[in-house]
PDB file of N, CA and C in Angstrom:
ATOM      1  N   UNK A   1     -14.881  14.114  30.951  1.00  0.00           N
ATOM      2  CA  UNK A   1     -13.904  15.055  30.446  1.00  0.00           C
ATOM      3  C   UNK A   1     -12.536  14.675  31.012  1.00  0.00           C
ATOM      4  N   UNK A   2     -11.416  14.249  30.305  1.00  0.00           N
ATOM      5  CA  UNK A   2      -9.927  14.291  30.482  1.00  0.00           C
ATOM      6  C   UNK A   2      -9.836  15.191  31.550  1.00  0.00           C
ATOM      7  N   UNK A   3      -8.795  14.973  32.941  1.00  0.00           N
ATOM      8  CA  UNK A   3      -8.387  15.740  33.331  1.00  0.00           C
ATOM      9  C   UNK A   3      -6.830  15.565  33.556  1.00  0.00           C
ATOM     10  N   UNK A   4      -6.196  16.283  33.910  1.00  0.00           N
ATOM     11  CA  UNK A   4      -4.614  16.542  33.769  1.00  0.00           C
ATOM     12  C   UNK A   4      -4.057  16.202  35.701  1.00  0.00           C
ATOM     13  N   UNK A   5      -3.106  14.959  35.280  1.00  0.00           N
ATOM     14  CA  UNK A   5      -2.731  14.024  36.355  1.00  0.00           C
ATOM     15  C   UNK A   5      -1.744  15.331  37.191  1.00  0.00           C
ATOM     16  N   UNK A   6      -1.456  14.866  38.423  1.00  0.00           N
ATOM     17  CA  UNK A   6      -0.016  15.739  39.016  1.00  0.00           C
ATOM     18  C   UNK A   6       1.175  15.661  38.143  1.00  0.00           C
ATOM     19  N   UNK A   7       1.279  14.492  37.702  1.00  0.00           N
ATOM     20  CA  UNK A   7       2.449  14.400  36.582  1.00  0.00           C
ATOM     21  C   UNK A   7       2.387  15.484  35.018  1.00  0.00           C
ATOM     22  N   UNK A   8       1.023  15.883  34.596  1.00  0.00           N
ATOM     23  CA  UNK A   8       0.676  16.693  34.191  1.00  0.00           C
ATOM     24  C   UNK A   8       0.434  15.986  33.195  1.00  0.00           C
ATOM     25  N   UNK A   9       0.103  14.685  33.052  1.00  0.00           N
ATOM     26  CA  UNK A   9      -0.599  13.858  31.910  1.00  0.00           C
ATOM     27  C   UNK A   9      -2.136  13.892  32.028  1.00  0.00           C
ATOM     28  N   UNK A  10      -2.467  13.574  30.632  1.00  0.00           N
ATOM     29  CA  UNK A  10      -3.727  13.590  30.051  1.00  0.00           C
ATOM     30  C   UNK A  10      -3.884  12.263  29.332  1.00  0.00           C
ATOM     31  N   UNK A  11      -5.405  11.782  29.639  1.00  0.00           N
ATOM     32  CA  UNK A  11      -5.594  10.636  28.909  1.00  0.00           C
ATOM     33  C   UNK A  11      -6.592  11.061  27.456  1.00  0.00           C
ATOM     34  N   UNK A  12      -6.053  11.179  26.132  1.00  0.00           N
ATOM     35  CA  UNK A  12      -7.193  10.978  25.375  1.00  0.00           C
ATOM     36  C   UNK A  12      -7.859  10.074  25.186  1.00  0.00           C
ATOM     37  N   UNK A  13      -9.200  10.921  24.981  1.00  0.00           N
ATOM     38  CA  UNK A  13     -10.479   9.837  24.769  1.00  0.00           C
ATOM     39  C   UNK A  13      -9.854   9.170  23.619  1.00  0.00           C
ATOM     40  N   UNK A  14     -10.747   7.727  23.458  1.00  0.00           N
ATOM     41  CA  UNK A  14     -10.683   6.593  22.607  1.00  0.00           C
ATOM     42  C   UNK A  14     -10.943   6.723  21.318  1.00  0.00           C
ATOM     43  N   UNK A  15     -12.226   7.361  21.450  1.00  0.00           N
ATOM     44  CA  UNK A  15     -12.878   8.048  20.017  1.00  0.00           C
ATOM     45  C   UNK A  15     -11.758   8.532  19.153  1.00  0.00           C
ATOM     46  N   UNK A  16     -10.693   9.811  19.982  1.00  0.00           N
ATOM     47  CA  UNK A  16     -10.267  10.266  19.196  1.00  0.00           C
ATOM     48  C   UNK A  16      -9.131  10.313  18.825  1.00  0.00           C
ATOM     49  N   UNK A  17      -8.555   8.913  19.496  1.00  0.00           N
ATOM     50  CA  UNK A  17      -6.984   8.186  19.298  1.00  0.00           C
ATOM     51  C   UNK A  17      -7.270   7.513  18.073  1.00  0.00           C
ATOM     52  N   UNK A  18      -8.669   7.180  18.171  1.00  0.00           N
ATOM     53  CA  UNK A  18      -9.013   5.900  17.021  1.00  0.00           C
ATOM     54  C   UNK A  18      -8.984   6.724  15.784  1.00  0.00           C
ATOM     55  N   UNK A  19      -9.853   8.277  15.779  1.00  0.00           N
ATOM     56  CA  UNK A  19     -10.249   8.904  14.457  1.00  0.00           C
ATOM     57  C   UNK A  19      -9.066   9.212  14.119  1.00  0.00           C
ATOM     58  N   UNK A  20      -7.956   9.568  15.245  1.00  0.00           N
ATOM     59  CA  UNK A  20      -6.626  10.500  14.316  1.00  0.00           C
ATOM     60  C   UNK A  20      -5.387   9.072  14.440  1.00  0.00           C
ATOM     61  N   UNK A  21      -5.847   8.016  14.428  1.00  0.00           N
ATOM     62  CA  UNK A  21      -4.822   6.993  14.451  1.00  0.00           C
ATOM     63  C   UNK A  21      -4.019   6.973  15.402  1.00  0.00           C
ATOM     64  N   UNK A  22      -3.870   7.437  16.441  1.00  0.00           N
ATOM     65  CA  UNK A  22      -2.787   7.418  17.941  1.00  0.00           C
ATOM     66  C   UNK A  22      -3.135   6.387  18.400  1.00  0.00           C
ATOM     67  N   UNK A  23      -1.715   5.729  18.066  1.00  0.00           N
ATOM     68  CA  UNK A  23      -1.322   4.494  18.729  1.00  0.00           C
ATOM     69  C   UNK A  23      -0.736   4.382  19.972  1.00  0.00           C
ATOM     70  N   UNK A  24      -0.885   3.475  20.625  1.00  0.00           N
ATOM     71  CA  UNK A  24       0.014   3.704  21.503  1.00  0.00           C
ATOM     72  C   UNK A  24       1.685   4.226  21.366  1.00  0.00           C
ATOM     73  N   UNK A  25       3.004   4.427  21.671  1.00  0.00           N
ATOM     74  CA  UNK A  25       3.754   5.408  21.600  1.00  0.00           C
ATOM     75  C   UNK A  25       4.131   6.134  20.470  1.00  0.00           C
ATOM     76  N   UNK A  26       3.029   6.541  19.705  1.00  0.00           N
ATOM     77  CA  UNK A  26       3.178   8.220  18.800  1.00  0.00           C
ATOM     78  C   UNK A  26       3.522   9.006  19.335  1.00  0.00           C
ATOM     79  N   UNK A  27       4.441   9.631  18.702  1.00  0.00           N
ATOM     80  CA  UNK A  27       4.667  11.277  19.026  1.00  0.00           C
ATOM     81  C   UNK A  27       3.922  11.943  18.743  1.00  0.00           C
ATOM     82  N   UNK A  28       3.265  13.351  19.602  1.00  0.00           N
ATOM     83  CA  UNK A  28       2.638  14.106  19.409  1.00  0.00           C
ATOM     84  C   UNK A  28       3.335  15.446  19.615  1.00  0.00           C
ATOM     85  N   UNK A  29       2.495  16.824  19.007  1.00  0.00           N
ATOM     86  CA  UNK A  29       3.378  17.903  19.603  1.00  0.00           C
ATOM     87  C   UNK A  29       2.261  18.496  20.011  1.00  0.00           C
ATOM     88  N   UNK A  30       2.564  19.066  21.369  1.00  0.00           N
ATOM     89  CA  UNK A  30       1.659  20.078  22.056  1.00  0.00           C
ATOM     90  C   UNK A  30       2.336  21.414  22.237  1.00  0.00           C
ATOM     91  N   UNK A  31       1.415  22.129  21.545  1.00  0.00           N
ATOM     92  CA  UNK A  31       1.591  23.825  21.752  1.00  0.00           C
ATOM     93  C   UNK A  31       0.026  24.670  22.306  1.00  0.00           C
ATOM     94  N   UNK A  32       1.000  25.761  22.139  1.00  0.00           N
ATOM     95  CA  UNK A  32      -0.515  27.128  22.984  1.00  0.00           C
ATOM     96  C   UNK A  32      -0.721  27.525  21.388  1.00  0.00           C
ATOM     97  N   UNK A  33      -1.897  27.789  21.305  1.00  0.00           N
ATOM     98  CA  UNK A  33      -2.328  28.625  20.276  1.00  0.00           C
ATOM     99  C   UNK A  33      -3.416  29.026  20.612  1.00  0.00           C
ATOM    100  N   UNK A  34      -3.588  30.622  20.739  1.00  0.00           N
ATOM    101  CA  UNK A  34      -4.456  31.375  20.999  1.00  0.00           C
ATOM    102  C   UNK A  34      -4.771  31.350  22.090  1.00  0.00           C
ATOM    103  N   UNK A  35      -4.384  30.471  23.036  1.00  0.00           N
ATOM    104  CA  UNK A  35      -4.595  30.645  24.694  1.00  0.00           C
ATOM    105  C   UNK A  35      -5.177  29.244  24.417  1.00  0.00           C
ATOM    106  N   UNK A  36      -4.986  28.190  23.919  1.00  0.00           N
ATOM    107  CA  UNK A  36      -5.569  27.009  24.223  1.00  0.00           C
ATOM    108  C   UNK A  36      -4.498  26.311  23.906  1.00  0.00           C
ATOM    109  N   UNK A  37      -4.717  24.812  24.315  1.00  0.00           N
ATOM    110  CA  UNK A  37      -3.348  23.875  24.108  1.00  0.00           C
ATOM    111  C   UNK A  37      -3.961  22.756  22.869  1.00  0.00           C
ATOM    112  N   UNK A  38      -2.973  22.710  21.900  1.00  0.00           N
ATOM    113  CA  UNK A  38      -3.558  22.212  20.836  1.00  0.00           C
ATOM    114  C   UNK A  38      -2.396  20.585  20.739  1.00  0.00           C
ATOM    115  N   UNK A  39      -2.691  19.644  20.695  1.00  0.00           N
ATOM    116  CA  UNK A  39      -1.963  18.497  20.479  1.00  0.00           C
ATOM    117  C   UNK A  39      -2.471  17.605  19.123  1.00  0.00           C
ATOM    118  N   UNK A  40      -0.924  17.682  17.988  1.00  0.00           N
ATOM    119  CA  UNK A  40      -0.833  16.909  16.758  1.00  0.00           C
ATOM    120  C   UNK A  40      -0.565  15.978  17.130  1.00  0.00           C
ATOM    121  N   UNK A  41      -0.549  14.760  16.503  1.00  0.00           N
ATOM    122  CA  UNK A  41       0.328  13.535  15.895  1.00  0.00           C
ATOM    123  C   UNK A  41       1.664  13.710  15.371  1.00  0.00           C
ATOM    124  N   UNK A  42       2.534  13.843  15.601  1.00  0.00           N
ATOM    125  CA  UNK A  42       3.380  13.682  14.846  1.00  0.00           C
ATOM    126  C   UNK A  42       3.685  12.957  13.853  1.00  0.00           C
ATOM    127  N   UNK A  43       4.242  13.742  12.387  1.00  0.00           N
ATOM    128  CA  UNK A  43       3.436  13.533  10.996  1.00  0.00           C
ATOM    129  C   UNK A  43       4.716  12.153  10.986  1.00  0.00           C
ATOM    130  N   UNK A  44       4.191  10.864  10.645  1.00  0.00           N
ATOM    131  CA  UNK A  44       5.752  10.365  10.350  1.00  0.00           C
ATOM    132  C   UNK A  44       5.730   9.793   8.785  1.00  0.00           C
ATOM    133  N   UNK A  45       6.952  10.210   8.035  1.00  0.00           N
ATOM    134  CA  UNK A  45       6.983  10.160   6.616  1.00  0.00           C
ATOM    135  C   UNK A  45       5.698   8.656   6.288  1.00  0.00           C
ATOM    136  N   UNK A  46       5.977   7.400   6.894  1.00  0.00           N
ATOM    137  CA  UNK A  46       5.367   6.504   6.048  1.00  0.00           C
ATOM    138  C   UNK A  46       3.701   6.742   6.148  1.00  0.00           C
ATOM    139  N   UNK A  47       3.104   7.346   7.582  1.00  0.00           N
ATOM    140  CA  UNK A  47       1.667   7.360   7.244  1.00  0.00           C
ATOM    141  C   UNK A  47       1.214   8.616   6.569  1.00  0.00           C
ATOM    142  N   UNK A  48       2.186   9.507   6.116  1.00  0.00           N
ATOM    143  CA  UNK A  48       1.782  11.252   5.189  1.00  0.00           C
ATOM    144  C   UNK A  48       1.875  10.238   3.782  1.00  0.00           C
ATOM    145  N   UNK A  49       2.822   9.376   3.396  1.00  0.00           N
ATOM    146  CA  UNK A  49       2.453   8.578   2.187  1.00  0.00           C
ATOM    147  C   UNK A  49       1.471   7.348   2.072  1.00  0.00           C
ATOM    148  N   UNK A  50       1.179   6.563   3.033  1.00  0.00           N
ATOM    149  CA  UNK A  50      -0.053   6.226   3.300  1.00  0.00           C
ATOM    150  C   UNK A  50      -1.497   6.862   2.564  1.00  0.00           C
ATOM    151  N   UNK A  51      -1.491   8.122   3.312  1.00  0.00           N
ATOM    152  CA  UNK A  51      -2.534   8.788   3.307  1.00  0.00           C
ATOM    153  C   UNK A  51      -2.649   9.572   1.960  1.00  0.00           C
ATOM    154  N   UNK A  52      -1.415   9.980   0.988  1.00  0.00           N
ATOM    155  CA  UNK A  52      -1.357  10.416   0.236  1.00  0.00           C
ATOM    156  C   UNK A  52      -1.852   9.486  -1.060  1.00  0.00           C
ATOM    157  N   UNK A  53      -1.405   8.176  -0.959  1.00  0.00           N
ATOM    158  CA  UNK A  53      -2.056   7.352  -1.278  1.00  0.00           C
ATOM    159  C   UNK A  53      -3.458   6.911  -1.853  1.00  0.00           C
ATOM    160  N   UNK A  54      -3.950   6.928  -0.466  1.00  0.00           N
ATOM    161  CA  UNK A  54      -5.113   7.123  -0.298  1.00  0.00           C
ATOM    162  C   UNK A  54      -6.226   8.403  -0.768  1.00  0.00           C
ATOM    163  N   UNK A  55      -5.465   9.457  -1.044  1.00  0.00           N
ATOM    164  CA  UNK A  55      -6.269  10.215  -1.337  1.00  0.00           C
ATOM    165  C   UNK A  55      -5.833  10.501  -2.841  1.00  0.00           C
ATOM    166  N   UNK A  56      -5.235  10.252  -3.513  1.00  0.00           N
ATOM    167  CA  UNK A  56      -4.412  10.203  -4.685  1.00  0.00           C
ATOM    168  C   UNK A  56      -5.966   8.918  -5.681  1.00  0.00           C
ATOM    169  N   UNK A  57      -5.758   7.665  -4.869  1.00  0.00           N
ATOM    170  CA  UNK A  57      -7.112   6.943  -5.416  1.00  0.00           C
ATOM    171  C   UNK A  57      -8.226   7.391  -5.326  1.00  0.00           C
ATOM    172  N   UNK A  58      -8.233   8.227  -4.201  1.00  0.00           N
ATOM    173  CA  UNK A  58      -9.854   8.811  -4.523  1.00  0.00           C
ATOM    174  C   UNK A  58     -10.039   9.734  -5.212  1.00  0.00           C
ATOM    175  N   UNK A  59      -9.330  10.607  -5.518  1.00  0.00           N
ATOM    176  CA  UNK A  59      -9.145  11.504  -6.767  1.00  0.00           C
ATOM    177  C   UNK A  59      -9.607  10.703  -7.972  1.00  0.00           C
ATOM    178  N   UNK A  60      -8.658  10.009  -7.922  1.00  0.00           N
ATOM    179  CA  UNK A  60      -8.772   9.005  -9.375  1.00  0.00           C
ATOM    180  C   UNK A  60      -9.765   8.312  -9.864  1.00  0.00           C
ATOM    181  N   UNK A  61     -10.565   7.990  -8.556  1.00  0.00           N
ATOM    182  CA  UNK A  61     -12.200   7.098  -9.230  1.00  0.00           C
ATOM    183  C   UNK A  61     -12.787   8.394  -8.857  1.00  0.00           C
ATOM    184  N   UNK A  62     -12.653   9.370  -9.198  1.00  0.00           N
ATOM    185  CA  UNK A  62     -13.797  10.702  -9.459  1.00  0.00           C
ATOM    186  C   UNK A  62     -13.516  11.081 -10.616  1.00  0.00           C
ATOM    187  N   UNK A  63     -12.350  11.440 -11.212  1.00  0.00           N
ATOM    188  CA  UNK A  63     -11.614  12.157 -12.486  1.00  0.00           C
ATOM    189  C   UNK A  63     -12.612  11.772 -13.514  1.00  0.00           C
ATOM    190  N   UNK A  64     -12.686  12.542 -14.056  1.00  0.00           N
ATOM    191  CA  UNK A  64     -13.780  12.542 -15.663  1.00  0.00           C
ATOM    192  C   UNK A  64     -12.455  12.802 -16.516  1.00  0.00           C
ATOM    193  N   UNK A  65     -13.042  12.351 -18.202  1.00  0.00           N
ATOM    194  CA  UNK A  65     -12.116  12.388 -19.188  1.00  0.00           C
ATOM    195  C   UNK A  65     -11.334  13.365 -19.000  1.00  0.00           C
ATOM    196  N   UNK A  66      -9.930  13.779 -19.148  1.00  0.00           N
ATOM    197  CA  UNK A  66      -9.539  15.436 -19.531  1.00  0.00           C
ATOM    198  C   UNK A  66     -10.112  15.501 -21.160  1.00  0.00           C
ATOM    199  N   UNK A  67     -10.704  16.732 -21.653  1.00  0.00           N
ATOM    200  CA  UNK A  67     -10.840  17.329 -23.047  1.00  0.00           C
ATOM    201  C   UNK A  67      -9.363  18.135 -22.907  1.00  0.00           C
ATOM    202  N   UNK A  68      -8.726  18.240 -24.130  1.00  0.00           N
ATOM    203  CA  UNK A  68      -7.610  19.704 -24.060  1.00  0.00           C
ATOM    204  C   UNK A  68      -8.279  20.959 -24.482  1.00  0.00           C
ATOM    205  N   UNK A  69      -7.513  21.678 -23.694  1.00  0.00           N
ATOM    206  CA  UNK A  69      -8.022  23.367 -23.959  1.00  0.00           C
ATOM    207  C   UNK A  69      -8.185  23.539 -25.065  1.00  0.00           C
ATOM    208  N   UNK A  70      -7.520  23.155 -26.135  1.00  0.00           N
ATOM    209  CA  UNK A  70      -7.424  23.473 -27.347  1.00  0.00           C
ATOM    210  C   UNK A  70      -9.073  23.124 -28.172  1.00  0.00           C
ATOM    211  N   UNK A  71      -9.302  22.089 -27.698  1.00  0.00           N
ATOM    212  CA  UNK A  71     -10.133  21.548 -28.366  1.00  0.00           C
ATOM    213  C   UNK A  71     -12.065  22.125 -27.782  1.00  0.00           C
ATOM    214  N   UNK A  72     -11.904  23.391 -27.310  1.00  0.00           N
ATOM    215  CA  UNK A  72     -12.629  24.312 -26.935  1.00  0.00           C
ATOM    216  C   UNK A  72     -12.816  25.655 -26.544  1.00  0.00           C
ATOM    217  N   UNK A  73     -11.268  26.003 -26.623  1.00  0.00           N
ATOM    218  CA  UNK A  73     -11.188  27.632 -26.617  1.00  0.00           C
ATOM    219  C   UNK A  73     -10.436  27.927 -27.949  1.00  0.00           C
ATOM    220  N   UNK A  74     -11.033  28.706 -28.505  1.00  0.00           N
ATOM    221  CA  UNK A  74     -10.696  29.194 -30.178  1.00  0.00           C
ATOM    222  C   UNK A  74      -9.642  30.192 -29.581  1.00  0.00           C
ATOM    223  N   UNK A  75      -9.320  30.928 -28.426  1.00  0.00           N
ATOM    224  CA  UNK A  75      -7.912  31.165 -28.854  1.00  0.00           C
ATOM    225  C   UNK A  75      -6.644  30.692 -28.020  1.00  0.00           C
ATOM    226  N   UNK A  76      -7.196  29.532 -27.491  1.00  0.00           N
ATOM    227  CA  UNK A  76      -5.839  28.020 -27.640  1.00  0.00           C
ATOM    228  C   UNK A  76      -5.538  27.567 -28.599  1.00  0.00           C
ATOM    229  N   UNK A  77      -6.587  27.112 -29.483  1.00  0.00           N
ATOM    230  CA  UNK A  77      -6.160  26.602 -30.789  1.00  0.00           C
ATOM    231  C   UNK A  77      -5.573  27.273 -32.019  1.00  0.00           C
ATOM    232  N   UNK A  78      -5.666  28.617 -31.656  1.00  0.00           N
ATOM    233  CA  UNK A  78      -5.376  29.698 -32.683  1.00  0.00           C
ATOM    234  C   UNK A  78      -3.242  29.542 -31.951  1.00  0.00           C
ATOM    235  N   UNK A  79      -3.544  29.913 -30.454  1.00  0.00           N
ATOM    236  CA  UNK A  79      -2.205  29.784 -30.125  1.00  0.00           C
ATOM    237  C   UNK A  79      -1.297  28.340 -30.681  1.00  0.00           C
ATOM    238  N   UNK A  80      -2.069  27.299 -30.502  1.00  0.00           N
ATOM    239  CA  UNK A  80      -1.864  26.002 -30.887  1.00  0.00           C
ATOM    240  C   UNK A  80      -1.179  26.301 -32.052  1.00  0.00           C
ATOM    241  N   UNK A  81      -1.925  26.529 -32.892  1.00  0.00           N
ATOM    242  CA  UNK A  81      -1.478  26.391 -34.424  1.00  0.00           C
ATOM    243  C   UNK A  81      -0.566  27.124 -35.024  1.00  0.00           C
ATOM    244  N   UNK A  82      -0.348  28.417 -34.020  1.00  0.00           N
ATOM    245  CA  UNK A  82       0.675  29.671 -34.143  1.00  0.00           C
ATOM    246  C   UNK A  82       2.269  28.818 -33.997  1.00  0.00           C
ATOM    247  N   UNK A  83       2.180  27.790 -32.729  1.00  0.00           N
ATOM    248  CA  UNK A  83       3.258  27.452 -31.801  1.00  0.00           C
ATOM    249  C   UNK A  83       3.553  25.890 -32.899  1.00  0.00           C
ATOM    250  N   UNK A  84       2.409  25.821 -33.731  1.00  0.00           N
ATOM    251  CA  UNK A  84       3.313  24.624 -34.746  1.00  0.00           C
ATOM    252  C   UNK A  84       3.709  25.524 -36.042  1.00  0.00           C
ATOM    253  N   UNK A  85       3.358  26.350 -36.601  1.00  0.00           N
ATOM    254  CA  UNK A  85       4.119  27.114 -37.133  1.00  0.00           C
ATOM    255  C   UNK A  85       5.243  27.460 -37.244  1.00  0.00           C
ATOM    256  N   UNK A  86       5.429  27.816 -35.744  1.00  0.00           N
ATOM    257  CA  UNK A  86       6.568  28.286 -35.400  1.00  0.00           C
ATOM    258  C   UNK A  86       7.219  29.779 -35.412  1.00  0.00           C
ATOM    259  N   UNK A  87       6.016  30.442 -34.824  1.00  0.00           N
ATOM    260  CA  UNK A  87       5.823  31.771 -34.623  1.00  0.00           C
ATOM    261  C   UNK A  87       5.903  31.852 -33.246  1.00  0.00           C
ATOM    262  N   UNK A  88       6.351  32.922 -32.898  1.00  0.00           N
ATOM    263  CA  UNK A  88       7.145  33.216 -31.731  1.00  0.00           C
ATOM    264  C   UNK A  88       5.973  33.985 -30.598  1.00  0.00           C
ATOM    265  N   UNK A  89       5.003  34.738 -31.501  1.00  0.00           N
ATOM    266  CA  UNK A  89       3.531  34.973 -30.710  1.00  0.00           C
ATOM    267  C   UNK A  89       2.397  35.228 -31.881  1.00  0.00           C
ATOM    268  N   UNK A  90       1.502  35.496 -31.295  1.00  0.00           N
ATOM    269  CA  UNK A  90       0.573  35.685 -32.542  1.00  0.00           C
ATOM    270  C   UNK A  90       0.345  36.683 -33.338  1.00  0.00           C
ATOM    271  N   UNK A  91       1.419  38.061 -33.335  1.00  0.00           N
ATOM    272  CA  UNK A  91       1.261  39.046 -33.849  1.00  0.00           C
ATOM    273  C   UNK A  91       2.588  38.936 -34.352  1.00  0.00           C
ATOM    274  N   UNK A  92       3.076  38.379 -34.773  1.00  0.00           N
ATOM    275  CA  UNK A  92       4.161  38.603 -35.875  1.00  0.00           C
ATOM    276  C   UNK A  92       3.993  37.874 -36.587  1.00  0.00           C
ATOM    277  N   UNK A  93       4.059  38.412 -37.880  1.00  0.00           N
ATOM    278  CA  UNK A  93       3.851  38.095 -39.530  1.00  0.00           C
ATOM    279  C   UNK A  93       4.631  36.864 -39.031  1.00  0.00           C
ATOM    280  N   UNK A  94       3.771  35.795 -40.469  1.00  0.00           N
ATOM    281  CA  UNK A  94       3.962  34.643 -40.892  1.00  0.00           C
ATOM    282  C   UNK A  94       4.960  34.650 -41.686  1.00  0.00           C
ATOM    283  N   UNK A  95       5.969  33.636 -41.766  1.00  0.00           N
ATOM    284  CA  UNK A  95       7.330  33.689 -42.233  1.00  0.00           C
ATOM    285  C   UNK A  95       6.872  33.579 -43.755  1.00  0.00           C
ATOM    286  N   UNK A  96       5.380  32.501 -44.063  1.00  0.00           N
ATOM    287  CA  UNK A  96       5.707  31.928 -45.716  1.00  0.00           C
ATOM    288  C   UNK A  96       4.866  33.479 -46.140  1.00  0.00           C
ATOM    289  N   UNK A  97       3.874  34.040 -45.381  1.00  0.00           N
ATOM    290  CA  UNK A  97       3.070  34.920 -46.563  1.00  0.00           C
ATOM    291  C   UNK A  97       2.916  36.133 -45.373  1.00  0.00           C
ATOM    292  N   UNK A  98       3.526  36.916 -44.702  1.00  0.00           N
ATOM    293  CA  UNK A  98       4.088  37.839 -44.418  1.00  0.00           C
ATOM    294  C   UNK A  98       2.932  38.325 -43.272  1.00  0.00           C
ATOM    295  N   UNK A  99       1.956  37.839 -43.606  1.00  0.00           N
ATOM    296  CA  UNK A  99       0.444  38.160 -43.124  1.00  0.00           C
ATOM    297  C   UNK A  99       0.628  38.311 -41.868  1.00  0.00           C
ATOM    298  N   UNK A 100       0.070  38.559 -40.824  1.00  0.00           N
ATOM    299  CA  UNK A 100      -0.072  39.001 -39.209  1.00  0.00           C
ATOM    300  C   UNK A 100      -0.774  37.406 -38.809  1.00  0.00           C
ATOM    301  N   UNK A 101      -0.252  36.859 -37.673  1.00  0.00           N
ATOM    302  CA  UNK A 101      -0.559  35.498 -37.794  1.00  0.00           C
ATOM    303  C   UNK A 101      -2.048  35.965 -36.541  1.00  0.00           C
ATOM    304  N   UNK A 102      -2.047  36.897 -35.814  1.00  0.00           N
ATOM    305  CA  UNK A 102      -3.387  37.498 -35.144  1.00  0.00           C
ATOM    306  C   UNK A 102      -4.864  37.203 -35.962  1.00  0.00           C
ATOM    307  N   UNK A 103      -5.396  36.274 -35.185  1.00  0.00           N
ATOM    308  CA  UNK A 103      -6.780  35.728 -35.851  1.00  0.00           C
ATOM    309  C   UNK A 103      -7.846  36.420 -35.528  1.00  0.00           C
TER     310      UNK A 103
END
């Protein structure tokens, strides 16, 4: 178990420099939360895009086709067809035949 030098340093374990990437001189921030002392990495712009990266591709080799809404909820496609019309919502009469455009 880490213990805390007279200087009031701490050595982290290896394990978990390696899992959260702490390199040698990273910034970290240490605060109290909840009565315990909690120490981040400090986030630095190029490895938050790194990582964003990275998780951006793995999204991407999971993604299945998109279908559009339309093309499975009957009243998307009802809205759909309202909004090429050119009706303003679906309960106001149709400009050519006066009718209630509400399906």
């Amino acid at each position: 178990m880490p213990k805390v030098d007279a200087k009031g340093r701490v050595v982290l374990p290896q394990a978990i420099r390696e899992q959260l990437d702490i390199a040698p001189g990273t910034e970290v921030q240490v605060r109290e939360e909840d009565g315990e002392v909690v120490i981040r990495p400090e986030a630095e712009p190029e490895r938050i895009l790194e990582r964003l990266d990275r998780l951006v591709d793995e999204m991407a080799s999971r993604r299945e086709e998109a279908v559009p809404l339309d093309a499975t909820d009957p009243a998307a496609r009802r809205h759909r067809d309202a909004v090429r019309r050119g009706a303003k919502t679906d309960s106001e009469p149709d400009p050519d035949t006066g009718d209630e455009t509400d399906e």
